[in-house]
PDB file of N, CA and C in Angstrom:
ATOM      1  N   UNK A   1     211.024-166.106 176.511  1.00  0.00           N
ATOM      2  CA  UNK A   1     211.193-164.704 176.718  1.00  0.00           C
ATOM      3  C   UNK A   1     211.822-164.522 178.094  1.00  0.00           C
ATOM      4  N   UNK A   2     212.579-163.168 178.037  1.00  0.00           N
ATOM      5  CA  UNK A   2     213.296-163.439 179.386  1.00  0.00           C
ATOM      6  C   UNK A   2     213.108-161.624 180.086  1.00  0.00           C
ATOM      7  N   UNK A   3     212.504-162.202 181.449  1.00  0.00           N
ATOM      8  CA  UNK A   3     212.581-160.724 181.984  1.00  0.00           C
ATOM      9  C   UNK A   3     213.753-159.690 182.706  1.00  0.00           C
ATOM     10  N   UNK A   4     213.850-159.086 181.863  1.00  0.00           N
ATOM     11  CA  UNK A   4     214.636-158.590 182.939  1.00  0.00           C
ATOM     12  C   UNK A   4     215.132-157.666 184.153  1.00  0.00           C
ATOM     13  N   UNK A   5     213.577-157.252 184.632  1.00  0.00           N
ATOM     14  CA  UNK A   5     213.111-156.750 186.018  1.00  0.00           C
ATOM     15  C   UNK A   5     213.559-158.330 186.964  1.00  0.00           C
ATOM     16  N   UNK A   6     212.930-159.625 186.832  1.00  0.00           N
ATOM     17  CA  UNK A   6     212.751-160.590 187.688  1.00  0.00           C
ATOM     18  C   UNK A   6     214.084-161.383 186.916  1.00  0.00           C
ATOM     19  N   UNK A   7     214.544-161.237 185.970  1.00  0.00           N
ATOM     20  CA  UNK A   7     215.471-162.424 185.437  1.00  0.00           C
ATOM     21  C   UNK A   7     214.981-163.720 185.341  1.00  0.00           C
ATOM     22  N   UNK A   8     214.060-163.670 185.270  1.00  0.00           N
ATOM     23  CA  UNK A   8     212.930-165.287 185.082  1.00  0.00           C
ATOM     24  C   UNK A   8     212.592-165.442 183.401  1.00  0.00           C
ATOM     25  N   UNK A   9     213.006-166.143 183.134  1.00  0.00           N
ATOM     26  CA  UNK A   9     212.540-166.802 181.849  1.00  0.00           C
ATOM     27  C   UNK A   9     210.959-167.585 181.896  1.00  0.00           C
ATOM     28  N   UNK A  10     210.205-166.997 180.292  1.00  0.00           N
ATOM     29  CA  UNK A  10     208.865-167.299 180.513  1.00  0.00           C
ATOM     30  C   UNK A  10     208.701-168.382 179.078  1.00  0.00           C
ATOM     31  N   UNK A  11     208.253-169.136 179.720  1.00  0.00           N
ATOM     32  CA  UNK A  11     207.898-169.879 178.431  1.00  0.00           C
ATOM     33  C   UNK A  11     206.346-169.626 176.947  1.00  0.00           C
ATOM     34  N   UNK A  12     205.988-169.444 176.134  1.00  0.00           N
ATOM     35  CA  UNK A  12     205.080-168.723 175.603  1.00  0.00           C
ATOM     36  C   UNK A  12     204.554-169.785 174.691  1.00  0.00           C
ATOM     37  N   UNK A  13     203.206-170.275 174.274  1.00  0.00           N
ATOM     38  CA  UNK A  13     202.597-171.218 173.343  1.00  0.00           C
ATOM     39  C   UNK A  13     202.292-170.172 172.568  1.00  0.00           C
ATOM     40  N   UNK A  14     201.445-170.591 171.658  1.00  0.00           N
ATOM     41  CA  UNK A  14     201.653-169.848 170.334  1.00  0.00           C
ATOM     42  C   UNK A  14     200.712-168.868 170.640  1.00  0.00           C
ATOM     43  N   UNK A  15     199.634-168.736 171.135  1.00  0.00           N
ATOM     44  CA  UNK A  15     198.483-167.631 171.604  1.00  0.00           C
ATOM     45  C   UNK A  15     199.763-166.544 171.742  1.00  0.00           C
ATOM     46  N   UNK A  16     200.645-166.825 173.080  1.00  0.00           N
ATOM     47  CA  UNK A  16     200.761-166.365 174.078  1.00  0.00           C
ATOM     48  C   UNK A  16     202.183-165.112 173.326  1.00  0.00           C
ATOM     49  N   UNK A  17     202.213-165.800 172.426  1.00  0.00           N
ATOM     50  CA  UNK A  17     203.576-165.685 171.455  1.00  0.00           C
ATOM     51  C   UNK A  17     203.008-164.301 170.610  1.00  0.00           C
ATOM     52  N   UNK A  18     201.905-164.557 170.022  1.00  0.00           N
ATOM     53  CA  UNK A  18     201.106-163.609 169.232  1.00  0.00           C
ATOM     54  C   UNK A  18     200.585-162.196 170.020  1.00  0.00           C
ATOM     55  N   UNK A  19     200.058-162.440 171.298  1.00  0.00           N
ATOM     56  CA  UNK A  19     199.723-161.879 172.301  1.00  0.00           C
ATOM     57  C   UNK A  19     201.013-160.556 172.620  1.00  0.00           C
ATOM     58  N   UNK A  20     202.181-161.434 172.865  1.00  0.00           N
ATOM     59  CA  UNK A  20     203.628-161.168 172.776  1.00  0.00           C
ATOM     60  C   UNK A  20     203.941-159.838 171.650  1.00  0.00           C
ATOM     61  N   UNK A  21     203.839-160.265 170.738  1.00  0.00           N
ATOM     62  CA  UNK A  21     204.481-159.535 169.268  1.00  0.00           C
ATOM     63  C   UNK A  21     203.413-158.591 169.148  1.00  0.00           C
ATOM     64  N   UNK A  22     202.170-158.937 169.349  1.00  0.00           N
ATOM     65  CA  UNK A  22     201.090-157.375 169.054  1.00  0.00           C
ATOM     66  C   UNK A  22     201.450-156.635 170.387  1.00  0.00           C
ATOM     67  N   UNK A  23     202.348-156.783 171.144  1.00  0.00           N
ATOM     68  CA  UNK A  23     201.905-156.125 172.269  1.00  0.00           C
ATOM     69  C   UNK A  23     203.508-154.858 172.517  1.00  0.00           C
ATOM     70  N   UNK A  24     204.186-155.518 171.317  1.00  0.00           N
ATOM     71  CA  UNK A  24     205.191-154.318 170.509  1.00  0.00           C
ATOM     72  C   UNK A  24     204.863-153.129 170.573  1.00  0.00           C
ATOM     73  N   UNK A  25     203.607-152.865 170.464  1.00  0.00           N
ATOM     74  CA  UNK A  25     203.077-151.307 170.346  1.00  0.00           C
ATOM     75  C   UNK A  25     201.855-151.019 171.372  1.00  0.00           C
ATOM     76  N   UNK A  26     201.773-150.445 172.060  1.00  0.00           N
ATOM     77  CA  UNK A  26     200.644-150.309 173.248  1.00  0.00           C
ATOM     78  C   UNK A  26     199.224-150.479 172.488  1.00  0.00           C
ATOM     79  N   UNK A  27     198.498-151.028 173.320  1.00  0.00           N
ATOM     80  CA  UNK A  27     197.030-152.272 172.916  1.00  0.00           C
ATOM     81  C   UNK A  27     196.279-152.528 173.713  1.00  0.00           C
ATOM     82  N   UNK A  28     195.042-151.781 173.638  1.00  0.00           N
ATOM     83  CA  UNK A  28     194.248-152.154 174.428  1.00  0.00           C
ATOM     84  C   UNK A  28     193.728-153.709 174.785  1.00  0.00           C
ATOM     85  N   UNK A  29     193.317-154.500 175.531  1.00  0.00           N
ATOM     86  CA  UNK A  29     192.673-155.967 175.512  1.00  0.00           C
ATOM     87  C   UNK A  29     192.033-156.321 174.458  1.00  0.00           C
ATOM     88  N   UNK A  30     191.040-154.796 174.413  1.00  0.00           N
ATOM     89  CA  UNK A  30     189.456-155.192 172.999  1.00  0.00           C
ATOM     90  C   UNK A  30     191.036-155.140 172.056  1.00  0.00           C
ATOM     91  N   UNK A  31     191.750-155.020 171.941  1.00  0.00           N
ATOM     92  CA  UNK A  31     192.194-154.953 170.603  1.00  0.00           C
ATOM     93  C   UNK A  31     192.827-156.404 170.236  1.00  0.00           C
ATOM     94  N   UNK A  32     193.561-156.911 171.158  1.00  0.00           N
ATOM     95  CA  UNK A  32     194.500-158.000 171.375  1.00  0.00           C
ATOM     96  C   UNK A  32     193.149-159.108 171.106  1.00  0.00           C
ATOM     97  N   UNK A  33     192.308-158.935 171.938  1.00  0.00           N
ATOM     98  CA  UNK A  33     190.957-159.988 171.814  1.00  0.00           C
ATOM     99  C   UNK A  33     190.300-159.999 170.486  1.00  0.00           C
ATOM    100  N   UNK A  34     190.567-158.668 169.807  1.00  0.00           N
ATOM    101  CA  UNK A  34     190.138-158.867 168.123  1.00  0.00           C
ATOM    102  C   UNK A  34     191.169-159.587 167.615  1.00  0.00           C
ATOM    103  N   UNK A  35     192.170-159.110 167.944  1.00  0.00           N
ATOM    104  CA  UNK A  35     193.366-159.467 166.972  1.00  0.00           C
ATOM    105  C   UNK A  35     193.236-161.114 166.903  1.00  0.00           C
ATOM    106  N   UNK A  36     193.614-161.294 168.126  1.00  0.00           N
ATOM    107  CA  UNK A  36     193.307-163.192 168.423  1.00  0.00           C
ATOM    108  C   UNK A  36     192.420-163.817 167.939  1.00  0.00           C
ATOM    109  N   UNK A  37     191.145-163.036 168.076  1.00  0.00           N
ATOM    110  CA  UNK A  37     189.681-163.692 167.547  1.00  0.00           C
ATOM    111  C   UNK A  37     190.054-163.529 165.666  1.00  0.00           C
ATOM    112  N   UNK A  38     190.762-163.144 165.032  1.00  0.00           N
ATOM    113  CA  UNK A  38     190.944-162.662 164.099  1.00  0.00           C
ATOM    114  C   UNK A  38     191.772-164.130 163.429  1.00  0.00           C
ATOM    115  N   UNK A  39     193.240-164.526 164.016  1.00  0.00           N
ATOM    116  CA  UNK A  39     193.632-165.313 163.843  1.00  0.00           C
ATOM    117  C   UNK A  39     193.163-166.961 164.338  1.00  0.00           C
ATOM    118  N   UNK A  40     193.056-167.288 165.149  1.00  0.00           N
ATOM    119  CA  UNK A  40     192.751-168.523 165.992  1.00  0.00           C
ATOM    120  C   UNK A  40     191.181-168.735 166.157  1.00  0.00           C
ATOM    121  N   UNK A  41     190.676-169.793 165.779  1.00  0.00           N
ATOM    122  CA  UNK A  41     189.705-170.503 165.958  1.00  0.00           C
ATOM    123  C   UNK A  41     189.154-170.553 167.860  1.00  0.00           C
ATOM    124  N   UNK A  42     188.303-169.625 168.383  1.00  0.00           N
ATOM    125  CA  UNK A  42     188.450-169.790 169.616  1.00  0.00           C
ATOM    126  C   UNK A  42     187.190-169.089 169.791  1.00  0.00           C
ATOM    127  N   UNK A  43     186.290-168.913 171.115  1.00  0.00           N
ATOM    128  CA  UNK A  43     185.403-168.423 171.419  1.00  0.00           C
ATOM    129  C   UNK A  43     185.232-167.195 171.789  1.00  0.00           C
ATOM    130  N   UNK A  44     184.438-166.478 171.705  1.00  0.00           N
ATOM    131  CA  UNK A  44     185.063-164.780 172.310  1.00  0.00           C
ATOM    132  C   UNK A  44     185.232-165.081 173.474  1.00  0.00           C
ATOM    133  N   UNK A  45     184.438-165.450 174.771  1.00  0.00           N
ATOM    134  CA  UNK A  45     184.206-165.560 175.808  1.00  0.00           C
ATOM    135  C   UNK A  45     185.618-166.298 175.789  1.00  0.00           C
ATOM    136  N   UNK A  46     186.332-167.321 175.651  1.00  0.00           N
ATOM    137  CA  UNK A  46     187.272-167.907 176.203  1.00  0.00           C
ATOM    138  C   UNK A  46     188.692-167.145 175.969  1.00  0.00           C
ATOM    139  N   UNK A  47     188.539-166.534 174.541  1.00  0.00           N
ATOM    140  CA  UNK A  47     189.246-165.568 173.852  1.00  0.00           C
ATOM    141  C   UNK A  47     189.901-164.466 175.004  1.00  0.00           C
ATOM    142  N   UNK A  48     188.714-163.994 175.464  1.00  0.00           N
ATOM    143  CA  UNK A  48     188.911-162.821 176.413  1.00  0.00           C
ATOM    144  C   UNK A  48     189.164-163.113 177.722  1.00  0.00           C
ATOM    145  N   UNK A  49     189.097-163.891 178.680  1.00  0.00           N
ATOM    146  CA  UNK A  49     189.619-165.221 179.227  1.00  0.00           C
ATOM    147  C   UNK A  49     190.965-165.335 179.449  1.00  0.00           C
ATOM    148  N   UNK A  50     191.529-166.002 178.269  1.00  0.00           N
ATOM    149  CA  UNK A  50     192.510-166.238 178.011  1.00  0.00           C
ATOM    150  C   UNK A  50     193.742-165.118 178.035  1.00  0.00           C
ATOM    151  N   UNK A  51     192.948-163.844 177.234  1.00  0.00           N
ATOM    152  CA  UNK A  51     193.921-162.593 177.403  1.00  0.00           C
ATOM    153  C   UNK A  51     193.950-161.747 178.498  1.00  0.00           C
ATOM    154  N   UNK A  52     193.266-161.870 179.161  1.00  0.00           N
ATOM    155  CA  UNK A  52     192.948-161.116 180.074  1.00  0.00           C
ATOM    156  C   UNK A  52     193.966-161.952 181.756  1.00  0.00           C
ATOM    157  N   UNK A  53     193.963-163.167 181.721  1.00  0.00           N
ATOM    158  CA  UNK A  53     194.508-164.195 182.483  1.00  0.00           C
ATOM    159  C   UNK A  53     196.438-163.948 181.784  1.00  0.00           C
ATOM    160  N   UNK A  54     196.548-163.600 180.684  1.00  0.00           N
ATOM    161  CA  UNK A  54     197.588-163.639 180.149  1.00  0.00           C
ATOM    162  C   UNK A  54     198.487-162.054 180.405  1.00  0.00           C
ATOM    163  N   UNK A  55     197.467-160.999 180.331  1.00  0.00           N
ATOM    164  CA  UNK A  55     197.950-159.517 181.018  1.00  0.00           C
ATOM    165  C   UNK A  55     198.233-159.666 181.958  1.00  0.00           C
ATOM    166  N   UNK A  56     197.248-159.899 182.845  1.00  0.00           N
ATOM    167  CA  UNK A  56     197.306-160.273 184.641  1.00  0.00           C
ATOM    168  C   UNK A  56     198.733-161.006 184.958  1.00  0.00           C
ATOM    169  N   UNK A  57     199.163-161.991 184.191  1.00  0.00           N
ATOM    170  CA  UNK A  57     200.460-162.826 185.004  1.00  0.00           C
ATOM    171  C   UNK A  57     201.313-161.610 184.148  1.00  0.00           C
ATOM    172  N   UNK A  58     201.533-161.349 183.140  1.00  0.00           N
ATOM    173  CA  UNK A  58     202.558-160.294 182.154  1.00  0.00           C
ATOM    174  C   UNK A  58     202.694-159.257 183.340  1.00  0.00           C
ATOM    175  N   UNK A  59     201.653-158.359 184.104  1.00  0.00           N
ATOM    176  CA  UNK A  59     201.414-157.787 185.091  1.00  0.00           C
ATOM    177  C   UNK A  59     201.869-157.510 186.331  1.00  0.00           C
ATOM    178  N   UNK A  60     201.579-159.155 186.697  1.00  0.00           N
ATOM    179  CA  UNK A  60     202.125-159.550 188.158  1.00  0.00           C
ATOM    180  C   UNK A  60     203.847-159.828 188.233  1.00  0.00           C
ATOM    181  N   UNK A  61     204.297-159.859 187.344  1.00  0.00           N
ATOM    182  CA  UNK A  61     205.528-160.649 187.413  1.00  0.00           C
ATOM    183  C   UNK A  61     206.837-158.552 186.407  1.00  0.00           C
ATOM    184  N   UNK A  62     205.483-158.051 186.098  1.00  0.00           N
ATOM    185  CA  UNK A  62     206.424-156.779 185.532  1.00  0.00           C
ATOM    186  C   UNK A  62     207.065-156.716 184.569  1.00  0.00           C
ATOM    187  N   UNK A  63     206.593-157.298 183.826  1.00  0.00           N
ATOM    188  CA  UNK A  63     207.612-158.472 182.431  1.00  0.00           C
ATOM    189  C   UNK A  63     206.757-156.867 181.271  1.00  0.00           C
ATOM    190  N   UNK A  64     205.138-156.379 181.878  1.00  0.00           N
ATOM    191  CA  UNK A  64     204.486-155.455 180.896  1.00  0.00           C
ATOM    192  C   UNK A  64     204.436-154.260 182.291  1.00  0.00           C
ATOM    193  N   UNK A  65     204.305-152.787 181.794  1.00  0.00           N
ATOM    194  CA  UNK A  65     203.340-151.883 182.390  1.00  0.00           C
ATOM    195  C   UNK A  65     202.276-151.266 181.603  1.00  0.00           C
ATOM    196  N   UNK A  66     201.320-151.279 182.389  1.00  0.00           N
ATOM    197  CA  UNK A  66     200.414-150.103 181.756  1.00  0.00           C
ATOM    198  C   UNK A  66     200.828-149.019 182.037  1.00  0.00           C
ATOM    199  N   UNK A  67     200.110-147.849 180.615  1.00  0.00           N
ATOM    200  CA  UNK A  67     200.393-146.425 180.908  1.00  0.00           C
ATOM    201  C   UNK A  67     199.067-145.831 180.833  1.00  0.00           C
TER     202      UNK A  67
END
């Protein structure tokens, strides 16, 4: 994926990919963390973790905004 606020290209594993495509339409975390927990074999606790670590860099780098 490629930003183009920073022009940095991001590389995405498959979570991160899914994370990606639900995030087409504005989404809360609890939702993204169902959605995930929905598909992928994973723990809630790490689940939420994981997405939450995954907003934060989407975040830091401006690639997402919240509204």
């Amino acid at each position: 994926m490629m930003s183009l606020s920073t022009n940095a290209f991001h590389g995405l594993n498959v979570v991160g990919a899914t994370i990606w495509a639900f995030l087409a339409k504005p989404a809360s975390v609890e939702a993204i963390v169902a959605h995930i927990l929905d598909r992928f074999e994973v723990s809630e606790q790490e689940c939420q973790r994981d997405v939450l670590s995954f907003v934060e860099e989407m975040l830091d780098r401006t690639t997402i905004l919240i509204n």
